[in-house]
Protein backbone atom coordinates (compact mmCIF):
# COMPACT_ATOMS: atom_id res chain seq x y z
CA UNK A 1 17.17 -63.77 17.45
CA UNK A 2 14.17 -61.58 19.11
CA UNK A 3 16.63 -59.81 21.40
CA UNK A 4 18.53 -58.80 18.03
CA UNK A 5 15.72 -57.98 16.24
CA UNK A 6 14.17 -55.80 18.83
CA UNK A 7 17.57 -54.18 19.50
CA UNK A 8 17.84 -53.16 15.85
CA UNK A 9 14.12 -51.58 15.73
CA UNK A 10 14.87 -49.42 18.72
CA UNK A 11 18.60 -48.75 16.85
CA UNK A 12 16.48 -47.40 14.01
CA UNK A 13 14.27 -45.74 16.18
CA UNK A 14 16.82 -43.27 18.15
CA UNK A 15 18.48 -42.86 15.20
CA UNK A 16 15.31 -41.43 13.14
CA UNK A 17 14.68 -39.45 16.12
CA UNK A 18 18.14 -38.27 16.75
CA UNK A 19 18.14 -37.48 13.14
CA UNK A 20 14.99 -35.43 12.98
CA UNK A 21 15.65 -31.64 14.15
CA UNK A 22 13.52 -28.68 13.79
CA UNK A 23 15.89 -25.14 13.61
CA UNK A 24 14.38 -22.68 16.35
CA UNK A 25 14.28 -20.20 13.61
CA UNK A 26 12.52 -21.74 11.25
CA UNK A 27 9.72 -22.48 13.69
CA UNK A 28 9.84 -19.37 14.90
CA UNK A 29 9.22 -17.66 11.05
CA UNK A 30 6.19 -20.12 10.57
CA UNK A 31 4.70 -19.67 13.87
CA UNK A 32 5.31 -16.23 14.20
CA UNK A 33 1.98 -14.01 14.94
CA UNK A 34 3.15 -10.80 12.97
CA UNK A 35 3.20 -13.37 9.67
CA UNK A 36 -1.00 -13.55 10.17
CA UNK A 37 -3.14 -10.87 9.57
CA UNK A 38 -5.71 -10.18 13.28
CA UNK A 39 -8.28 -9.75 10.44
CA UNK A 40 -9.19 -9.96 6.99
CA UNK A 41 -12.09 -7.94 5.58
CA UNK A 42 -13.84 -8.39 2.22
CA UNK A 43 -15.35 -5.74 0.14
CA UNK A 44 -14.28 -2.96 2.29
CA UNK A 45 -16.21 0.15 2.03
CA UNK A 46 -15.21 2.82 4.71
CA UNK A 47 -15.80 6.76 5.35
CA UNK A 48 -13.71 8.65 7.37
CA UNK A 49 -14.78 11.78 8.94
CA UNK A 50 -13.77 14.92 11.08
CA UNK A 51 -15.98 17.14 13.57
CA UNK A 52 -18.78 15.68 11.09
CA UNK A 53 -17.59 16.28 8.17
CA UNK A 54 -17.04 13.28 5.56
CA UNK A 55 -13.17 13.52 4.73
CA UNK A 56 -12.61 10.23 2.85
CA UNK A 57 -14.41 7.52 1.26
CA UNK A 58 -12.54 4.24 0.68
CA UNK A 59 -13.21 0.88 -1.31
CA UNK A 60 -11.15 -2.03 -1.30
CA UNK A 61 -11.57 -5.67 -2.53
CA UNK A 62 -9.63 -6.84 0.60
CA UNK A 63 -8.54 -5.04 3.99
CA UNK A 64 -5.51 -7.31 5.91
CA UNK A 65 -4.72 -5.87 9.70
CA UNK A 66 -1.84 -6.61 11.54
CA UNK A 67 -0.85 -6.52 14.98
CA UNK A 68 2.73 -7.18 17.04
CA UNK A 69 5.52 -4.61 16.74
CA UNK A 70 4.90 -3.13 13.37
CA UNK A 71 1.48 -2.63 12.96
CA UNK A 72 -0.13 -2.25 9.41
CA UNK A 73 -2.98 -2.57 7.21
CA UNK A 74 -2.72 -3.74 3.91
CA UNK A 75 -4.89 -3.66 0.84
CA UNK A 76 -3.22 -6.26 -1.40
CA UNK A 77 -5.97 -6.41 -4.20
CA UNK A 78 -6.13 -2.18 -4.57
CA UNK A 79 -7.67 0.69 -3.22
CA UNK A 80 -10.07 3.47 -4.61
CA UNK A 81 -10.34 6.35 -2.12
CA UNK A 82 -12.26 9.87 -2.67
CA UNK A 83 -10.99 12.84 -0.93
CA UNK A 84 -13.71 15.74 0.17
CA UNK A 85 -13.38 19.34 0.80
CA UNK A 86 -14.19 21.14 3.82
CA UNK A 87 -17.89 21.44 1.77
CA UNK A 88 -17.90 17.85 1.27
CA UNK A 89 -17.39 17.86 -2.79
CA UNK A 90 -14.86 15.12 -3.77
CA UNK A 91 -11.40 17.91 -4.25
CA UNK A 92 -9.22 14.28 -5.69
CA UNK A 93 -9.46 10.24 -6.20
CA UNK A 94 -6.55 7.74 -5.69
CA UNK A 95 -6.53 4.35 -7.48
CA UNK A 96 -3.64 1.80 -6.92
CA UNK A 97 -3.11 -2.19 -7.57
CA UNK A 98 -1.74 -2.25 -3.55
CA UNK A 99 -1.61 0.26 -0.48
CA UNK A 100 -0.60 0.23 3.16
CA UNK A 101 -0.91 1.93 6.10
CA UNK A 102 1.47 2.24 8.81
CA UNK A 103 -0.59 3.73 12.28
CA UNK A 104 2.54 4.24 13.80
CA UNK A 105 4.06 6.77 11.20
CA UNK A 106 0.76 8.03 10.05
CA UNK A 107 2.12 7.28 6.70
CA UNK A 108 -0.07 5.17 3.70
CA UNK A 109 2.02 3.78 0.98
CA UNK A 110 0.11 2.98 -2.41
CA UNK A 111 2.41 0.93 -5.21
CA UNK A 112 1.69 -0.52 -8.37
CA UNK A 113 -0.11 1.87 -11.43
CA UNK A 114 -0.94 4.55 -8.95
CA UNK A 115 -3.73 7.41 -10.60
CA UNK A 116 -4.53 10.50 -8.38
CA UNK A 117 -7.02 12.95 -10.38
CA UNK A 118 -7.31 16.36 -8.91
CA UNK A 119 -10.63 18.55 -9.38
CA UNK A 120 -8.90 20.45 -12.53
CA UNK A 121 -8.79 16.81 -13.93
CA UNK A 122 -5.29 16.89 -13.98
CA UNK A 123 -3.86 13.32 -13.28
CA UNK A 124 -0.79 11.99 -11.88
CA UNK A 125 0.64 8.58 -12.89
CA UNK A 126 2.95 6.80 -10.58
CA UNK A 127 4.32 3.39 -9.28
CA UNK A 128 4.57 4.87 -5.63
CA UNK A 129 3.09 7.73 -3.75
CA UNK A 130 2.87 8.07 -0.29
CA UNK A 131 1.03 10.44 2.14
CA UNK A 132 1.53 11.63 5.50
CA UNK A 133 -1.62 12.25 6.70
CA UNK A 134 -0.41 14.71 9.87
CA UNK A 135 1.13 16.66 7.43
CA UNK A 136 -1.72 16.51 4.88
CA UNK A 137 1.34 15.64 2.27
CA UNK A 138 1.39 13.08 -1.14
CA UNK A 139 5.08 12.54 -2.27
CA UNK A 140 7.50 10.38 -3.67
CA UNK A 141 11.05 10.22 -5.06
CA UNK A 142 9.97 7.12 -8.19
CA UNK A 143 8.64 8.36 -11.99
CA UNK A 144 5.92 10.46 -12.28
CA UNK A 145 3.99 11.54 -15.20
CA UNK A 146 1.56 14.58 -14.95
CA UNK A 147 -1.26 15.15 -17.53
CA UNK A 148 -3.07 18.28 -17.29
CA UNK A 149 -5.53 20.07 -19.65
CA UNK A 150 -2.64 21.41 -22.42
CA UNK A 151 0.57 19.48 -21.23
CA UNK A 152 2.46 16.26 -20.02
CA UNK A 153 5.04 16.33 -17.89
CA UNK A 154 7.64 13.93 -16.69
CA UNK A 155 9.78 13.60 -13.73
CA UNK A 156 11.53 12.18 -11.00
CA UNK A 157 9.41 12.91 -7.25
CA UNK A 158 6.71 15.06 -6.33
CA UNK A 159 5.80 16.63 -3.67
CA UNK A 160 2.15 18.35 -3.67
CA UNK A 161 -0.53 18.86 -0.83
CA UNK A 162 -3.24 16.01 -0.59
CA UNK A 163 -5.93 17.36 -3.02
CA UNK A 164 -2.88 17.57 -5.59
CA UNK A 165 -3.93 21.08 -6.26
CA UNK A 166 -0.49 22.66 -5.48
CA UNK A 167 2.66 20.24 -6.51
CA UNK A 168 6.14 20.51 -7.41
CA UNK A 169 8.08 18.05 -9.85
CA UNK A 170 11.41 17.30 -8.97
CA UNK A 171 14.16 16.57 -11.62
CA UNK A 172 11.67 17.74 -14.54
CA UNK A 173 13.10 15.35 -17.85
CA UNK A 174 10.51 16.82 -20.26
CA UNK A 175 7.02 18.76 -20.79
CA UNK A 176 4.95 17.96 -23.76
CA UNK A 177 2.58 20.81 -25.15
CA UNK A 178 -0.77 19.46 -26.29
CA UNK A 179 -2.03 20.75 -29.69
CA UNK A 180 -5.82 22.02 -29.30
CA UNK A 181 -7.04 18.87 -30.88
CA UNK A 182 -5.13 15.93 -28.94
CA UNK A 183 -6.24 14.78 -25.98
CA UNK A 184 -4.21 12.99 -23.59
């Protein structure tokens, strides 16, 4: 009767092993060191500057890098960056909800209720902009609304320069003209 019973336990034991499997792939997607961001900063505050001159001041609730094949930094709680002129007045601001930035491509990517104000105080509403930052370029194909001084204007893509002083609206669908006593 021990034999039997003992023969059953290790029955049920091979077969709970045999039974149990991981998939390679699976383990692979959890374990995988691209998932993890290297680092994780809090209350990021960061200047950026050229032959000594301050070019960009950024703030961020949360920085996230990551290594491996694609490497990227993302701000997943928002961004606020000022942009300075060669005489180091702010020339724009950018505010977004999320942003990232791809090394590689020297490309950022901000989504989500995107604001860029230029020094006219003419602002640009988007859901996705994106800048080139070898090129010194800000464009995108998504919605855009423009509010300057005496108009609004709508449109499909933009393409300006990266103090979005000079810009071009693609696929205009309509331009508003402000009275003198509405405001925007």
């Amino acid at each position: 009767m021990r034999s039997i019973v003992s023969y059953s336990i290790a029955l049920l034991f091979i077969a709970f092993t045999a039974a149990c499997e991981n998939d390679p792939a699976e383990v692979n997607s959890i374990t995988q060191k691209d998932t993890l961001p290297l680092l994780t900063t809090q209350n990021v505050d960061m200047m950026y500057s050229d032959s000594g001159r301050l070019k960009i001041h950024m703030t961020a609730p949360i920085e996230e890098e990551f290594g491996g094949m694609e490497q990227k930094t993302i701000l997943p709680q928002g961004v606020f960056v000022e942009f300075y002129d060669d005489s180091g007045s702010v020339n724009s601001t950018m505010r977004s909800q999320y942003a990232e930035r791809h090394p590689k491509e020297h490309l950022t990517i901000a989504k989500q209720k995107v604001v860029v104000v230029n020094i006219k105080g003419e602002k640009l509403e988007t859901e996705r902009l994106n800048w080139n930052d070898q090129t010194n370029r800000i464009y995108t194909d998504a919605f855009v609304k423009i509010t300057t001084a005496d108009q609004v204007i709508w449109g499909d893509g933009l393409e300006a320069d990266a103090s979005f002083t000079e810009y071009e609206i693609k696929n205009i669908e309509g331009t508003l003209m402000l009275n003198d006593n509405e405001t925007p």
